[in-house]
Protein backbone atom coordinates (compact mmCIF):
# COMPACT_ATOMS: atom_id res chain seq x y z
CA UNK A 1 -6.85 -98.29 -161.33
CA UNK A 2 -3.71 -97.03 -163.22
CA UNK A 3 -3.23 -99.36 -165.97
CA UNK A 4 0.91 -98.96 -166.25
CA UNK A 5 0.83 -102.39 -168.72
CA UNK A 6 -1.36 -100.67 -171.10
CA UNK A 7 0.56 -97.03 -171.20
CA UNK A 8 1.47 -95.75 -174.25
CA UNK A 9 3.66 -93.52 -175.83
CA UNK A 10 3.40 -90.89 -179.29
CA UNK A 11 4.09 -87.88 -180.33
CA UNK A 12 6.10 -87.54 -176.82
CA UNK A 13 2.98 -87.27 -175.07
CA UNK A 14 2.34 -90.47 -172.37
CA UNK A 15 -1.00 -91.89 -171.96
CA UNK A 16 -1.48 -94.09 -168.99
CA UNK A 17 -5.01 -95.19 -169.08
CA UNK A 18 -6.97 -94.93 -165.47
CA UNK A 19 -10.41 -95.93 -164.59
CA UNK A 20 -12.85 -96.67 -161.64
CA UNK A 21 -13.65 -99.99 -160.74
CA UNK A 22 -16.27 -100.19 -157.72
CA UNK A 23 -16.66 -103.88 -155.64
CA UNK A 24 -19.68 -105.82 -157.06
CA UNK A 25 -19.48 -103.83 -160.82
CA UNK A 26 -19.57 -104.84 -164.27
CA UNK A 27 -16.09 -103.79 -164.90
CA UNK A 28 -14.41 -105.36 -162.03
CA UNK A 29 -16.74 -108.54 -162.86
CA UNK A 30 -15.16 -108.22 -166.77
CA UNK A 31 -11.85 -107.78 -165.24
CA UNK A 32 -12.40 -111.19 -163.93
CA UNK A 33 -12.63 -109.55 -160.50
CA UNK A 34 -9.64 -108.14 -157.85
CA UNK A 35 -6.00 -108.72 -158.57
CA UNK A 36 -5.58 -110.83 -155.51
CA UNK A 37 -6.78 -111.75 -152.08
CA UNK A 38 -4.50 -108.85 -150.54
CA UNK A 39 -6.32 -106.00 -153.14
CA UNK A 40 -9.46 -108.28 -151.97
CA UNK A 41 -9.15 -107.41 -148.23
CA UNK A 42 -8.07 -103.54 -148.59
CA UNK A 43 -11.10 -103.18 -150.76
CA UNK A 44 -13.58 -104.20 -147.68
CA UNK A 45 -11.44 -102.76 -145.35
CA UNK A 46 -10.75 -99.46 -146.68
CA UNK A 47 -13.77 -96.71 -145.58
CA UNK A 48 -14.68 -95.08 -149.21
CA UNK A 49 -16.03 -92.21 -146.88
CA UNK A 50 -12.46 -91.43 -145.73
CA UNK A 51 -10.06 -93.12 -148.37
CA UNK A 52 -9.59 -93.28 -151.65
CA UNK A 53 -7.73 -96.81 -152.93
CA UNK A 54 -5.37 -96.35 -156.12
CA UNK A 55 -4.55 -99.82 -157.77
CA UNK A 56 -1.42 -99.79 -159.93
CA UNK A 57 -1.17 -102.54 -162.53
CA UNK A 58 2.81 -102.75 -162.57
CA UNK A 59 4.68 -103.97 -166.17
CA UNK A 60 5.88 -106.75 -164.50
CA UNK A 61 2.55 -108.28 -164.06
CA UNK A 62 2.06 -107.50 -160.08
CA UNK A 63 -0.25 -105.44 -158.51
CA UNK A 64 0.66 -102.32 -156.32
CA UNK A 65 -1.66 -100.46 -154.12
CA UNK A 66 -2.02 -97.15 -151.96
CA UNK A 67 -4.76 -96.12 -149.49
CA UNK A 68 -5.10 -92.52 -149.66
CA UNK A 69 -6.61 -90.28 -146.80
CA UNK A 70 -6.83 -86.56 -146.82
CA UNK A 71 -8.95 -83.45 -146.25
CA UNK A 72 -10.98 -83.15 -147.39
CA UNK A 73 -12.99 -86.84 -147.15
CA UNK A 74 -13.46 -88.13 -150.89
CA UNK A 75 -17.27 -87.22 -151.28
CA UNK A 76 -16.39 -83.80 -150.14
CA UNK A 77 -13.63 -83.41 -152.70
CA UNK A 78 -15.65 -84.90 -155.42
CA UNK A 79 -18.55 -82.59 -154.24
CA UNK A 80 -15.84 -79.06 -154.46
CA UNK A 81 -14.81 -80.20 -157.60
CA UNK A 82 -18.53 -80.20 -159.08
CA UNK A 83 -19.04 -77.09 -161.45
CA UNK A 84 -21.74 -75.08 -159.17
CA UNK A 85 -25.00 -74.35 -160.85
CA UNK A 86 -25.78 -70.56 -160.92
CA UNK A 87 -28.49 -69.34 -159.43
């Protein structure tokens, strides 16, 4: 999620707060669960082994959201960006 209503700005420097929110978790059951139906639906739909789903949380009180596929898959880009252990 990319919390737009909650950005803030000092010192010229922008700070748009973002954070992970997983189906079934604490936070998304303390953000009194999804947005909407629509946000609902793409979360079940989407494959988490192939997309990645960014939620924006507009100023204006609606919800925008983009289903993003690439190579490489998500676990294989969170993998590459792991700091390798020396041997």
């Amino acid at each position: 999620m990319i919390d737009l209503r909650n950005a803030e700005k000092s010192s010229g420097n922008l700070h748009v707060p973002t954070f992970y929110v997983s189906d079934g978790s604490e936070r998304l059951s303390a953000r009194g669960g999804w947005p909407n139906a629509e946000i609902e639906n793409v979360i079940k739909e989407y494959d988490p082994k192939l997309d990645v789903v960014f939620l924006f949380l507009r100023l204006d009180g609606d919800v925008f959201h983009y289903n993003a596929s690439d190579e490489p898959a998500p676990p294989e880009a969170g993998e590459q960006s792991r700091p390798r252990k020396k041997k």
